[in-house]
Every structure is written in structure tokens, then in C-alpha cells.
Protein backbone atom coordinates (compact mmCIF):
# COMPACT_ATOMS: atom_id res chain seq x y z
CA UNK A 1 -2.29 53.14 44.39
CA UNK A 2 -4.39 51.26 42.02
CA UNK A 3 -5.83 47.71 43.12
CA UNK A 4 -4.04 45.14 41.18
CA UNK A 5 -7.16 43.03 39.28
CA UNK A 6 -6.83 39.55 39.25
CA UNK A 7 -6.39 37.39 36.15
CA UNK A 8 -9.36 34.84 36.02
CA UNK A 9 -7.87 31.13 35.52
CA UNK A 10 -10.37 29.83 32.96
CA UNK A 11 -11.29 25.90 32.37
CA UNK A 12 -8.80 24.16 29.95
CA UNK A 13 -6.39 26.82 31.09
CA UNK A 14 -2.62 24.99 31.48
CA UNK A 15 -0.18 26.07 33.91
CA UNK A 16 3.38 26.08 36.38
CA UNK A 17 2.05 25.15 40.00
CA UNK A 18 4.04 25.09 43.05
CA UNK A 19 2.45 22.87 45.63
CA UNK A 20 2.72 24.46 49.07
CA UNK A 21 0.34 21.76 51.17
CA UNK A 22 -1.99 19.38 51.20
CA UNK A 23 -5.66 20.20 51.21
CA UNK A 24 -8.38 18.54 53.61
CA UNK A 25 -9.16 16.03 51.13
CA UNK A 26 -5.27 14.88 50.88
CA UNK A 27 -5.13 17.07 47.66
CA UNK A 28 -2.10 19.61 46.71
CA UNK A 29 -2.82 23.22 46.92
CA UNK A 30 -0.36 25.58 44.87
CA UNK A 31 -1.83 29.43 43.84
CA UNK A 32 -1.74 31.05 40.43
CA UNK A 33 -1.85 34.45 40.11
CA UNK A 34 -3.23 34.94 43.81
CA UNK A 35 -6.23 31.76 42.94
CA UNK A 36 -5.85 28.90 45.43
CA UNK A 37 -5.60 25.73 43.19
CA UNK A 38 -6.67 21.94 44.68
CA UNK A 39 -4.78 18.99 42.34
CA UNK A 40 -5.66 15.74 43.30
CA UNK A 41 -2.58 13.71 43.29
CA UNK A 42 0.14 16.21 43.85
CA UNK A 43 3.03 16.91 46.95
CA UNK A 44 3.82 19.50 48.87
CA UNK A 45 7.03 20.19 47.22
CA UNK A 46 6.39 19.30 43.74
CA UNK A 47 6.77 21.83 40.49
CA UNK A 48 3.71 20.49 38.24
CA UNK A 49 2.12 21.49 35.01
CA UNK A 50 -1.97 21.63 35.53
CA UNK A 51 -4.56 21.20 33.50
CA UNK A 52 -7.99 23.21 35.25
CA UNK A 53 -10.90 21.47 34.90
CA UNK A 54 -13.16 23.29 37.52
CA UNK A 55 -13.25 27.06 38.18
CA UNK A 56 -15.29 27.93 41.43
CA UNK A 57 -16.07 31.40 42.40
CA UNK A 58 -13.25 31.18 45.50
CA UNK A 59 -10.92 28.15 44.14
CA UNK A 60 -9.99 26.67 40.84
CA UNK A 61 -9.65 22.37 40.70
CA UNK A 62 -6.96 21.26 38.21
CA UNK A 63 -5.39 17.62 37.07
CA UNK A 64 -1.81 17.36 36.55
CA UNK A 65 -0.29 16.83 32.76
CA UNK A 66 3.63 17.08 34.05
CA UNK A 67 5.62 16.73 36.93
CA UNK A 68 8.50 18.86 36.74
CA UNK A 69 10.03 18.24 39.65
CA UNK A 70 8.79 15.24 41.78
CA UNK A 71 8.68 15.23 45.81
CA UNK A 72 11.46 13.10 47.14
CA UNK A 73 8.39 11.36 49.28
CA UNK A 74 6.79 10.10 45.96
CA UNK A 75 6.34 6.51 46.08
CA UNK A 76 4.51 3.93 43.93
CA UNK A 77 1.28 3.21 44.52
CA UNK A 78 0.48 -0.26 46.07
CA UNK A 79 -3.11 -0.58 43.99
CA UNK A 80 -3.59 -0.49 40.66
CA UNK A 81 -7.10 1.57 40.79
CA UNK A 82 -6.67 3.26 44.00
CA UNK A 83 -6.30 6.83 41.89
CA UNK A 84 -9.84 5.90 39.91
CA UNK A 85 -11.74 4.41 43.34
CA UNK A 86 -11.48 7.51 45.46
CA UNK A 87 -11.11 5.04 48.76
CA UNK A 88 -7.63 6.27 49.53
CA UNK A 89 -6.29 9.50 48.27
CA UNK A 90 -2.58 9.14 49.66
CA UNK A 91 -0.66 5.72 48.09
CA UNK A 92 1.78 8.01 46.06
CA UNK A 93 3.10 9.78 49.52
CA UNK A 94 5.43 7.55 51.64
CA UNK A 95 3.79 6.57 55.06
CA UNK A 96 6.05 8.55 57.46
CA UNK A 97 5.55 11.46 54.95
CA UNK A 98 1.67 10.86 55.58
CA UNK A 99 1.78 10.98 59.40
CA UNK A 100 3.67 14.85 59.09
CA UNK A 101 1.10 15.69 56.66
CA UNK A 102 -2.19 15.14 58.76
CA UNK A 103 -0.66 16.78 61.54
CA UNK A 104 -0.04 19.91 59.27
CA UNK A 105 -3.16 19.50 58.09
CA UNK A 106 -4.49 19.66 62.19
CA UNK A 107 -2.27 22.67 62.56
CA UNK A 108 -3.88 24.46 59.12
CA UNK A 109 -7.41 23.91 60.67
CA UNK A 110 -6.54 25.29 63.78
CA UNK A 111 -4.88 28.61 62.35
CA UNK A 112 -7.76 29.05 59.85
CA UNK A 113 -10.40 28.33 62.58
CA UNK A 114 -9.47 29.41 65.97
CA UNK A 115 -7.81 32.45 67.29
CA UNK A 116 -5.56 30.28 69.73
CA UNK A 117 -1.40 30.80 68.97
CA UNK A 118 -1.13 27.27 67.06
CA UNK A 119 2.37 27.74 67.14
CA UNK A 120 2.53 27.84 70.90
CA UNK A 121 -0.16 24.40 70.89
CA UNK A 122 1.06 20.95 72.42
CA UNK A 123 0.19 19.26 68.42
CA UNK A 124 2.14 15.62 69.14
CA UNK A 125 3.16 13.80 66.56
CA UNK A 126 0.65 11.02 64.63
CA UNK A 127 0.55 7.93 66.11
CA UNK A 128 0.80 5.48 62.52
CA UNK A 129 0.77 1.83 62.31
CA UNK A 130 3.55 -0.50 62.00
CA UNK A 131 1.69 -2.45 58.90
CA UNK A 132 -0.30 0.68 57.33
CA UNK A 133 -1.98 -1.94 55.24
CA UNK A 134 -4.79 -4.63 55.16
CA UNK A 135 -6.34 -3.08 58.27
CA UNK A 136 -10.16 -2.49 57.25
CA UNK A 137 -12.13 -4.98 58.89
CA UNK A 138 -14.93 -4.44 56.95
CA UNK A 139 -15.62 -4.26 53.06
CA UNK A 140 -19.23 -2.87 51.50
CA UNK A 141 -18.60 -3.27 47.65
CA UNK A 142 -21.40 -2.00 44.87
CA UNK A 143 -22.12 -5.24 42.41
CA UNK A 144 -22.70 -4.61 38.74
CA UNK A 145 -21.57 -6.34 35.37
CA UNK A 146 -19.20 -5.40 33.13
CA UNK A 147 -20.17 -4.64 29.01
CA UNK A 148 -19.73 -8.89 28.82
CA UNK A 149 -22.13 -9.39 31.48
CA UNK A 150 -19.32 -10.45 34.09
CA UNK A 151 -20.30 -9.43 37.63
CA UNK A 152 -17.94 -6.70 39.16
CA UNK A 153 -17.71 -5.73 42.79
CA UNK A 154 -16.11 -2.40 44.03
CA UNK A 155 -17.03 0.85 44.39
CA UNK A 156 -18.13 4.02 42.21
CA UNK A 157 -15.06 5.90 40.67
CA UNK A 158 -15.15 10.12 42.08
CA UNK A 159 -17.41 11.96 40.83
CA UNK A 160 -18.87 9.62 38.52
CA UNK A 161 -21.28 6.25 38.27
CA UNK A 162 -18.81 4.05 36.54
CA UNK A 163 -18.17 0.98 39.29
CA UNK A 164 -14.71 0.20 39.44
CA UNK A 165 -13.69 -3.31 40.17
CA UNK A 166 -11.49 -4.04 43.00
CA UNK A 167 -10.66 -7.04 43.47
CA UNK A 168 -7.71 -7.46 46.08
CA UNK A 169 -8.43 -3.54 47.90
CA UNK A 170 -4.57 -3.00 49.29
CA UNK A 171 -6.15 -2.11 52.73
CA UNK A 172 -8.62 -4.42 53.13
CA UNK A 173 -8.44 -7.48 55.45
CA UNK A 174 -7.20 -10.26 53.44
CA UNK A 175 -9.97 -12.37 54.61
CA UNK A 176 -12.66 -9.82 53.68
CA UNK A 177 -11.07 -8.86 50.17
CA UNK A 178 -11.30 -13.38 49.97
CA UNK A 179 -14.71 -12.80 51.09
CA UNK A 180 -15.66 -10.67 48.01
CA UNK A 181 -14.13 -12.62 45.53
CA UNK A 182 -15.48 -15.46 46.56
CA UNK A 183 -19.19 -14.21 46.12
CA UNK A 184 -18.55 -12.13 43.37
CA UNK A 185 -17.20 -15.58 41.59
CA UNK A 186 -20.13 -17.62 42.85
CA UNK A 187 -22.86 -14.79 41.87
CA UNK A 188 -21.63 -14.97 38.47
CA UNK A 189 -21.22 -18.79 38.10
CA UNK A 190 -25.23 -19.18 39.59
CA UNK A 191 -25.96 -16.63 37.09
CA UNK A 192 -27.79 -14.73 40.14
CA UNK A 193 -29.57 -11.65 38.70
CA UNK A 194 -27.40 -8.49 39.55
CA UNK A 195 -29.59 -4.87 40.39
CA UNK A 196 -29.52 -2.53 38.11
CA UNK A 197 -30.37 1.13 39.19
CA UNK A 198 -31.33 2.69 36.47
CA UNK A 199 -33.95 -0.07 35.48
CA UNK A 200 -34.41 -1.43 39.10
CA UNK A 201 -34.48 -4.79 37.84
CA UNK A 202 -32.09 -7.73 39.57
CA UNK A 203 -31.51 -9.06 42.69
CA UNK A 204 -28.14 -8.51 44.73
CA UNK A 205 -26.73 -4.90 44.94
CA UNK A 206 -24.12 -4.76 47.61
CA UNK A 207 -21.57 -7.67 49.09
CA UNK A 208 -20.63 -6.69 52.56
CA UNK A 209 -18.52 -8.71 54.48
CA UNK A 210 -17.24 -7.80 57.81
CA UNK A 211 -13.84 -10.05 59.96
CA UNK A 212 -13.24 -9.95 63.50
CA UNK A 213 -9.42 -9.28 63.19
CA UNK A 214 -8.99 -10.93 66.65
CA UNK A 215 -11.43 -13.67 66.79
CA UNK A 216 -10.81 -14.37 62.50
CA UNK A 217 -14.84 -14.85 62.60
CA UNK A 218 -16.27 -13.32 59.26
CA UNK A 219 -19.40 -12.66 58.95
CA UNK A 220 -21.18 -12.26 55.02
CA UNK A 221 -24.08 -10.19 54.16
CA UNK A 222 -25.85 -9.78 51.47
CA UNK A 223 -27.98 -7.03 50.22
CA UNK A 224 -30.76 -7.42 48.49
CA UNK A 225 -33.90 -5.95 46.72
CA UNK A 226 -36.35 -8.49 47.46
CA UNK A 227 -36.73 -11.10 49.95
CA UNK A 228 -36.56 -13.71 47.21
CA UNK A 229 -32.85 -15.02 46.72
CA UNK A 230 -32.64 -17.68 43.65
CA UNK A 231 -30.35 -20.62 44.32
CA UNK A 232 -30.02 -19.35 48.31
CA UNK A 233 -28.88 -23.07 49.59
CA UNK A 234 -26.46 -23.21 46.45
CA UNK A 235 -25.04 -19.84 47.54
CA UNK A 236 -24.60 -20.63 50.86
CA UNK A 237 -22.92 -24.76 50.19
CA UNK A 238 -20.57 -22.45 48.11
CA UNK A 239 -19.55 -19.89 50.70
CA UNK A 240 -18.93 -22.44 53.31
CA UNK A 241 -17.23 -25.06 51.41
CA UNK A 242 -14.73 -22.21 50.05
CA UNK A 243 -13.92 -20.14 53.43
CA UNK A 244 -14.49 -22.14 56.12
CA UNK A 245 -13.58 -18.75 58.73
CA UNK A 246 -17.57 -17.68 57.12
CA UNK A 247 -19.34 -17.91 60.93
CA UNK A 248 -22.75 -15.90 59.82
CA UNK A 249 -24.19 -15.08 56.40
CA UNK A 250 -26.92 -12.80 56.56
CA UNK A 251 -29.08 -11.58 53.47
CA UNK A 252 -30.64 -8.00 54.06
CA UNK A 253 -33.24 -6.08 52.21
CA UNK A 254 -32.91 -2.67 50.76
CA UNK A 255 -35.65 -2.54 47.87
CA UNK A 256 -36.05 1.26 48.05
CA UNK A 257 -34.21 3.70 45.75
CA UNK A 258 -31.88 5.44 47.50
CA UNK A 259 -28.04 5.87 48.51
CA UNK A 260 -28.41 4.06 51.57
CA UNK A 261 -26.49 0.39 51.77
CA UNK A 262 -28.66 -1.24 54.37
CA UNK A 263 -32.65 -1.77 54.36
CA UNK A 264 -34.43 -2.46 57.38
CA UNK A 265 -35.14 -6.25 57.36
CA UNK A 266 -32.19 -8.65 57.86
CA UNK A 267 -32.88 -12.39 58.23
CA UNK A 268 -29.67 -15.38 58.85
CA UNK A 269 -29.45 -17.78 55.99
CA UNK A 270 -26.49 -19.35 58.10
CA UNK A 271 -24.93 -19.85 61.48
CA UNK A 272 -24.64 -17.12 63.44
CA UNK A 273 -26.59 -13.82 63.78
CA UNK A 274 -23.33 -11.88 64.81
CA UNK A 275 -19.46 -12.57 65.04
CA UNK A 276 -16.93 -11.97 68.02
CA UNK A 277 -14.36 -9.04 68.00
CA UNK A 278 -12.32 -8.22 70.89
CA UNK A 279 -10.39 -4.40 71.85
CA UNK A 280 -8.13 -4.70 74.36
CA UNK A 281 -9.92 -6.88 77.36
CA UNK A 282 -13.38 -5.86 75.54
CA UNK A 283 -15.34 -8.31 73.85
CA UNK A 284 -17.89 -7.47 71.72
CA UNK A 285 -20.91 -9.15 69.48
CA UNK A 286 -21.28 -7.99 65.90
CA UNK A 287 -24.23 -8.17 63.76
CA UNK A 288 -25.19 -7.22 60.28
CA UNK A 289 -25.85 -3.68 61.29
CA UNK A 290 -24.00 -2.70 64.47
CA UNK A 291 -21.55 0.43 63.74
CA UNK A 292 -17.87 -0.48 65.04
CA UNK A 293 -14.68 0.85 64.56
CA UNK A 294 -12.93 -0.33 60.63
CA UNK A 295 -9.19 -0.13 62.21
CA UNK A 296 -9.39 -2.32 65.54
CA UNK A 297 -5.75 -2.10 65.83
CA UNK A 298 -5.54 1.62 65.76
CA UNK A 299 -8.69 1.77 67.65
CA UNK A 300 -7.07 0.17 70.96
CA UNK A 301 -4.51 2.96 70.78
CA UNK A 302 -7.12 5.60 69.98
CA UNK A 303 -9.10 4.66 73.24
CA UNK A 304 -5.81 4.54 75.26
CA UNK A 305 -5.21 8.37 74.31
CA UNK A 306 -8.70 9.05 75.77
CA UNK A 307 -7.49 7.01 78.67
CA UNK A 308 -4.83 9.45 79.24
CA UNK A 309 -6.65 12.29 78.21
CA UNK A 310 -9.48 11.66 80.50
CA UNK A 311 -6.92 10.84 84.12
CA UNK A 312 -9.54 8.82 85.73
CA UNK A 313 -8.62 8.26 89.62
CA UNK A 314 -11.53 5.54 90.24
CA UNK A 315 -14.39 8.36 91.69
CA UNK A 316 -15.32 10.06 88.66
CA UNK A 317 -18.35 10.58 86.79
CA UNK A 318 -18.27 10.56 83.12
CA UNK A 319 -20.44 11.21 80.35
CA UNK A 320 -19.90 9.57 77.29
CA UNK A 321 -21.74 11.24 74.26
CA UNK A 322 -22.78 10.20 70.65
CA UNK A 323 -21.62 6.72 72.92
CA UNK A 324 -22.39 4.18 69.95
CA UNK A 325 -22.56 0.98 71.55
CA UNK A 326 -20.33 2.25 74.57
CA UNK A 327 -16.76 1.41 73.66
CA UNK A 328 -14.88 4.05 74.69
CA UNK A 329 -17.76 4.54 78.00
CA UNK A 330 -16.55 1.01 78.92
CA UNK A 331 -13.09 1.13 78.29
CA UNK A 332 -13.05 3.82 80.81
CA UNK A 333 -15.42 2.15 83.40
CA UNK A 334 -12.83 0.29 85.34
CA UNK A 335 -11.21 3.81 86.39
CA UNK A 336 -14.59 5.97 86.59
CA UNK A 337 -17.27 6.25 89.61
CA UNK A 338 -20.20 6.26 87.30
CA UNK A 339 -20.42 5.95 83.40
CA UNK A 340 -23.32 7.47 81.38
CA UNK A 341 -23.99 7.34 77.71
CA UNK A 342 -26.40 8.50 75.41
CA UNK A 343 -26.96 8.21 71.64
CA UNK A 344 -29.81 8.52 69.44
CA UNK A 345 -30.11 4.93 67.80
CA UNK A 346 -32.01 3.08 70.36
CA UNK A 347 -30.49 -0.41 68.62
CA UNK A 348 -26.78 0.94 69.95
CA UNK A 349 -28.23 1.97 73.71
CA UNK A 350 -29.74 -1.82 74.15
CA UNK A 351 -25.88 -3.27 72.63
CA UNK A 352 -24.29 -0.76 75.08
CA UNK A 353 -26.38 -2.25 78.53
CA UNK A 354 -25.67 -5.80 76.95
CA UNK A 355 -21.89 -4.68 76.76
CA UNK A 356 -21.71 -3.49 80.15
CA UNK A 357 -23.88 -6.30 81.28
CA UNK A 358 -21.36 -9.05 79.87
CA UNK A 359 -18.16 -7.53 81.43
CA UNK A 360 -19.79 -7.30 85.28
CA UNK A 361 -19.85 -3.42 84.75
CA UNK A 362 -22.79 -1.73 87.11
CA UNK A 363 -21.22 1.14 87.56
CA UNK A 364 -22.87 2.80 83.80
CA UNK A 365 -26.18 4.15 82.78
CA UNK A 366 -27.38 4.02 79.36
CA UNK A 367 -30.09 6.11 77.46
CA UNK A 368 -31.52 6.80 73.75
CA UNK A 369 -31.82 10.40 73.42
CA UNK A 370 -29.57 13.34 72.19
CA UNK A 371 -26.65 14.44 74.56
CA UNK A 372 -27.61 18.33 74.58
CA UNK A 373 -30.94 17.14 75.73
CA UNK A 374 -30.45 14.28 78.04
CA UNK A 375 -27.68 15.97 80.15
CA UNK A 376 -28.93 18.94 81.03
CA UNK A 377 -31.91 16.78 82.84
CA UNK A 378 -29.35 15.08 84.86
CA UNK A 379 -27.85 18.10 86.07
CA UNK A 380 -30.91 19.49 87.16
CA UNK A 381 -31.50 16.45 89.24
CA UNK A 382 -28.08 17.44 90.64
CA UNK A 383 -25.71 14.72 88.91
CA UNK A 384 -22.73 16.54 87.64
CA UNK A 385 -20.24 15.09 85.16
CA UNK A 386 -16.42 15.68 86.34
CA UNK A 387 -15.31 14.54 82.53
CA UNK A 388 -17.12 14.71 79.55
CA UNK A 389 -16.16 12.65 76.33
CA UNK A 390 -17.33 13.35 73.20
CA UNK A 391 -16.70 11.14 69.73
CA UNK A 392 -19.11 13.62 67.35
CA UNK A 393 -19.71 12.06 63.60
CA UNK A 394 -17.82 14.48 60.53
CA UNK A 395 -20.37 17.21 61.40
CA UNK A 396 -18.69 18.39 64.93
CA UNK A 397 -20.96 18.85 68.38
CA UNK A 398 -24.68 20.27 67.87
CA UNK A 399 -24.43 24.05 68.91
CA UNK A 400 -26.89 23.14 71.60
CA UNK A 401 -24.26 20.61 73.01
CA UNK A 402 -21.68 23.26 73.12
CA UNK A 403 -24.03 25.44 74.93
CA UNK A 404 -24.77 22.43 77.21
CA UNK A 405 -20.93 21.78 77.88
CA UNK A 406 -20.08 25.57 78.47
CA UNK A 407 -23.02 25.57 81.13
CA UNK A 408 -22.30 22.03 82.79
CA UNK A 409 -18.11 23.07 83.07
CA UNK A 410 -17.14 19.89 83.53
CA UNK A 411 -13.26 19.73 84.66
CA UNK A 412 -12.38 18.22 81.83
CA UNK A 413 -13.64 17.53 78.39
CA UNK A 414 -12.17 15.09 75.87
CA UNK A 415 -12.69 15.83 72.36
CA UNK A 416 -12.57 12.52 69.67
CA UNK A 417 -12.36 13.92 66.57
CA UNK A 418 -12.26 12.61 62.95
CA UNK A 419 -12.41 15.84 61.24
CA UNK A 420 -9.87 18.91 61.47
CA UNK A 421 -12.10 21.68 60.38
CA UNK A 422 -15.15 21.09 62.67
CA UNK A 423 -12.94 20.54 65.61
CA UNK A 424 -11.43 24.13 65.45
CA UNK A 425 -14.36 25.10 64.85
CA UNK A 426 -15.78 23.50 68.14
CA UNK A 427 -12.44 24.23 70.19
CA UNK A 428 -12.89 27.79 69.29
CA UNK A 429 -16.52 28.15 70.62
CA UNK A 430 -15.56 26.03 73.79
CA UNK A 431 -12.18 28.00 74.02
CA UNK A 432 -14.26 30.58 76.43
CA UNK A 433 -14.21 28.46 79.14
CA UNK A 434 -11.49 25.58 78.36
CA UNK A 435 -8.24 25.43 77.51
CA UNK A 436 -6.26 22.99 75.05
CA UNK A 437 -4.14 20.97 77.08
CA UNK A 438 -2.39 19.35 74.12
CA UNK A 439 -3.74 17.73 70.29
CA UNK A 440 -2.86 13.92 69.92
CA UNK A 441 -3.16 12.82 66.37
CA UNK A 442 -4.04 9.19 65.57
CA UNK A 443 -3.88 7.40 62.08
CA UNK A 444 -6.74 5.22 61.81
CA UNK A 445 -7.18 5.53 58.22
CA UNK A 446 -3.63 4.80 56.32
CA UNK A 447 -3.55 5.90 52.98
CA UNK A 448 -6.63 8.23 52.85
CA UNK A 449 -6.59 12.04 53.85
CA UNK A 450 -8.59 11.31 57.10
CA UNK A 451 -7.00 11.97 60.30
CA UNK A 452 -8.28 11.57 64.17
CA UNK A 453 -7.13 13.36 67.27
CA UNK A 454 -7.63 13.53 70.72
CA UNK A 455 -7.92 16.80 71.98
CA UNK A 456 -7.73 17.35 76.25
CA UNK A 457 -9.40 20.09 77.35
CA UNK A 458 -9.23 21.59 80.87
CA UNK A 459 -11.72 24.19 82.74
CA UNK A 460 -10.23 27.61 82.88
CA UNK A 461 -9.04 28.30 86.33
């Protein structure tokens, strides 16, 4: 029987697509001739005609130039420039439709990564939001000017260097999308110089501006290439006479050339050094720099999964890894024995002991260092962890953590996970000593293709 050769699709190529499901990235895949095909901006569902415009050795990309035959979960898009910004990738898909989706998209990475029987899995349903929108508590916006030398504030458009303006950013905070437009307005009356990267000349780069959703604090930094900040006291009168919720403007330095938002000097032009957010009975401090969750609502229910998950009965000891500046440790730490964290940023390990400090916790232990290395010195002194949590960036657990885990056996591990493909991944290698109780999606990011889950794993019998 002779192999049947497949047709290359070449660029330009246009084409009939059926969209079967949505990709990773919240894109539709649909295959020609045998060729997987990503289109941003199509449904599962949908009959489109596609244009290709990238043709990779094991996928082709396409753009759509027809829809034949629209999904019945097609909605208008909320933002005018959410299809150019690349922040969300899912306005045109109704919201309920979007909680299905990112479970399917779970249940994809799980078939194509693990060899567990996905169908027979506990996957629960996404837990969404009531008000999917305005729920980013914090806003980091690229300044430029426009070909009239107006100043702009938004982010880069995909795959390109153009800066897109945004200027009310449908899932933004109102007060932080207020905070932007205030500056942007006042940078361009002052006639403040605005950095340029290709000629490294100007002043302010990046507006960041950060609310406590529960306090209604807001804290304003800006970023900088030089110390020097023309017109600071103007700025400031300005800020304050126009949002009087402003509790802390801070003015931070990044002169270097590179990617990164944040340099490493910050200094307080006004009030404050940090603002107040509360989770659940939690308080917490917030400066310029500390990493905290962008969803707070969704983040209260997020931490009450691992709650579940983790079945504390008040003698436990826990280890929470990658522990930030110990949220999740210390929303367990009225039902645990002991708590111990560790993370690598020293800054987050000192916020964590001041955390635990300010809400009478002494039953938690906090220490800079990497998880796979710090625990298995504690378990050769003989302390033991009964639960392990782990909340690992996009990247999954370091192979040595695994390792770790599989030689500590803890009873239990729970898994925080904000990407699909490196938790199968991760499941699959821990899979040879625990098994998946059950896979709780969570919706912390409305509108975009990222989805969280809580994953409780129990030691094989």
C-alpha cells in the first residue's frame, strides 16, 4: 500500500477550515490535509476561510478572511483593541463558553501528556466569576508618543513593536485604568520627556499603578531612566489633586536596556511606601515591587480549593514551596501543626516572617533557598512534611523537586498550577507514586486563554 504524501500548505495559501478546539494560547485549531492549523480568533465550531501566514515544520499559523459559519458562542468584543493588544485572547467567546473551554483545554493536556485514563479523571467544572470584568488590580503600561508627539500608554501589539494605546483596558480596575489616564494626561501637559528605545533618550518609560481592591488604596509608580524627574512636585500636586484614593507614588529606576519593567532603586516621592490589600482575614502590605496575586477576588477562592485540597486537621506539617510572600502558607496556618516556606527571592522570605509576624502566627518557618534543596536538609534532620504545596511559575517543578517529592512521599501533595501542559507533564512523572484525586479548575484570568487548577494528589497505598 503506498504511503499517502502530504500536500505542503504554503504561505499565502487560502483555505476551508473546520475548527475542532481551542489551542493553549486560546487560538482555534482546524487541520488541512492532515497539517494542524492555529487561527487566532476562531471557535470551536466555526467553518472559516484562512489566510496562512506562517508555515512551521510541524504546524501551519493562519488569519481568518471569512467566517462561513459563525459559533453560536460568538459574542462582541467588549474592547476596541483587545484583538491588536494581545492582553486577552478570548472577548469574542461568551464567558460560560470560556469556562468549558479551559477545562477542555486541562483535559487536552492531560491526554497529550500523561498516560492516566482522562476520561475516567475527577476534571470539575471552572470556577468563573460573577463580574468577569475590571478585576486586574494592577496595570504596567509601556509610554511612547504617537506620530503628533501625543504621549500614549498601553502595551506592544503581538508580535510586533508598535505600542497600542489603551486607554480604558475592559479588565482593568477602574481605578487603575483612572490611574493611567491621569498620568498619561499630566506627562503630556508637563511636556515630561518620554524614553525612547531605540535612541535611549527621555525620561519615563513605564506607568504602573497598582489598587488594593479591598482597602481602594492605589499606589502609583513610575519608571524611570534616570534619577532625575523634571517638574517631580508638579507631577505629584497633579496626581493628588485629581485622585485623591493615590496613597503612595513611587518613582523607580530602570536605566539599563533590557525587557525588564523594574530597575533596582525605588525611592517615595509621596505618602506611603506600600498600600493595604486584604484576602479573606489576611492583610497584607504592598510595595512597589512585591509580587501578589492580579485577581484578589478569584484568588480567595483559589486558596480555598487548596484549603480543601490540602484537609488540614490542626497537627500537620506543611511545606509550602516557590511560597512568594507566604499567602497560601498562611492561609493554611490556622489548620496546620507547623508551616514552612521557601523561595528564592530573599525580599519575599523577610515579607513572609513580617506576614506571619502581623497575624500572631508562630507556628511557620521561613527560608531563602530553592525547595529541592532546602527540604531534603530538613528531612535529614528528621522533619517530615505530611502535605506538600506547590504554586510553580509557567515552567512546572524543577526535576530535582520532583525527585525530592517522590523521595520525601508526603501523604499528600497539592499541585497550584497556572499552566496545563507543564502540569501533565509533572503529574505524569509524580504519577509513580501519587494518584490524582480530582483536577479543580479556577478562572483567574477572564478573557485570556490562561487557566489555573488545583490538582490533589494522594500517596499510593
Amino acid at each position: 500500500m503506498q504511503k499517502q504524501e502530504i500536500v505542503k500548505i504554503t504561505p499565502g495559501q487560502t483555505f476551508p477550515l473546520t475548527i475542532k478546539r481551542l489551542g493553549i494560547n486560546g487560538e482555534g485549531v482546524g487541520y488541512f490535509k492532515r497539517q494542524v492549523v492555529f487561527v487566532p480568533g476562531a471557535l470551536p465550531g466555526e467553518e472559516v476561510v484562512v489566510e496562512a501566514t506562517a508555515i512551521n515544520p510541524k504546524f501551519a499559523e493562519a488569519k481568518i478572511k471569512k467566517i462561513r459559519k459563525p459559533s453560536e458562542h460568538r459574542v462582541q468584543p467588549l474592547c476596541p483593541v483587545y484583538d491588536q493588544c494581545g492582553g486577552c485572547q478570548l472577548q469574542h467567546l461568551a464567558y460560560d463558553r470560556q469556562l468549558k473551554e479551559k477545562r477542555d483545554i486541562i483535559i487536552q493536556s492531560m491526554e497529550r501528556h500523561t498516560k492516566l485514563p482522562v476520561a475516567e479523571l475527577d476534571i470539575r467544572d471552572t470556577i468563573g466569576m460573577e463580574d468577569p470584568w475590571g478585576y486586574r488590580n494592577k496595570s504596567q503600561f509601556q509610554v511612547g508618543l504617537n506620530d503628533r508627539g501625543k504621549v500614549l500608554a498601553g502595551l506592544y501589539g503581538i508580535n510586533s513593536h508598535k505600542l497600542i494605546d489603551i486607554q480604558q483596558c475592559a479588565v482593568q480596575h477602574p481605578l487603575t485604568n483612572k490611574a493611567t489616564e491621569t498620568v498619561k494626561k499630566i506627562l503630556n501637559d508637563l511636556q515630561i520627556p518620554i524614553y525612547n528605545e531605540k535612541t535611549r533618550k527621555g525620561i519615563v518609560r513605564t506607568i504602573v499603578s497598582r489598587v488594593g481592591v479591598q482597602s481602594g488604596e492605589l499606589q502609583i509608580v513610575l519608571i524611570t531612566a534616570q534619577v532625575e524627574l523634571p517638574k517631580k512636585d508638579y507631577i505629584i500636586e497633579r496626581i493628588l489633586d485629581a485622585i485623591p484614593e493615590v496613597k503612595s507614588i513611587m518613582q523607580n529606576i530602570n536605566g539599563a536596556k533590557t525587557s525588564l519593567i523594574f530597575g533596582e532603586e525605588t525611592v517615595s516621592l509621596e505618602g506611603e511606601e506600600f498600600i493595604q490589600e486584604t484576602l479573606g482575614d489576611l492583610s497584607f502590605e504592598l510595595s512597589a515591587r512585591t509580587f501578589f496575586q492580579l485577581n484578589p477576588v478569584q484568588t480567595v477562592k483559589l486558596y480555598d480549593e487548596v484549603k480543601k485540597a490540602a484537609a488540614l486537621t490542626g497537627t500537620e506539617k506543611v511545606v509550602d514551596a516557590y511560597c512568594g510572600v507566604g499567602t497560601i502558607g498562611l492561609w493554611l496556618a490556622d489548620k496546620a501543626g507547623e508551616v514552612r516556606g521557601m523561595d528564592i527571592i530573599p525580599e519575599s522570605i523577610e515579607d513572609a516572617k513580617k506576614n506571619a509576624k502581623r497575624h500572631g502566627f508562630n507556628n511557620t518557618k521561613y527560608v531563602p533557598g530553592k525547595a529541592e534543596e532546602v527540604l531534603p536538609k530538613w528531612t535529614k534532620k528528621g522533619w517530615k512534611p505530611d502535605v506538600i504545596v506547590v504554586d510553580p511559575p509557567r515552567t512546572g517543578l524543577d526535576q530535582q523537586l520532583l525527585n525530592t517529592i517522590l523521595q520525601v512521599e508526603p501523604k499528600k501533595v497539592v499541585y497550584v498550577s497556572c499552566n496545563p501542559s507543564t502540569l501533565a507533564k509533572d503529574i505524569q512523572v509524580l504519577g509513580a507514586k501519587f494518584k490524582v484525586e480530582y483536577i479543580q479548575p479556577v478562572d483567574m484570568f477572564p478573557h485570556t486563554a490562561q487557566i489555573e487548577s488545583v490538582v490533589k494528589l494522594v500517596l499510593k497505598k
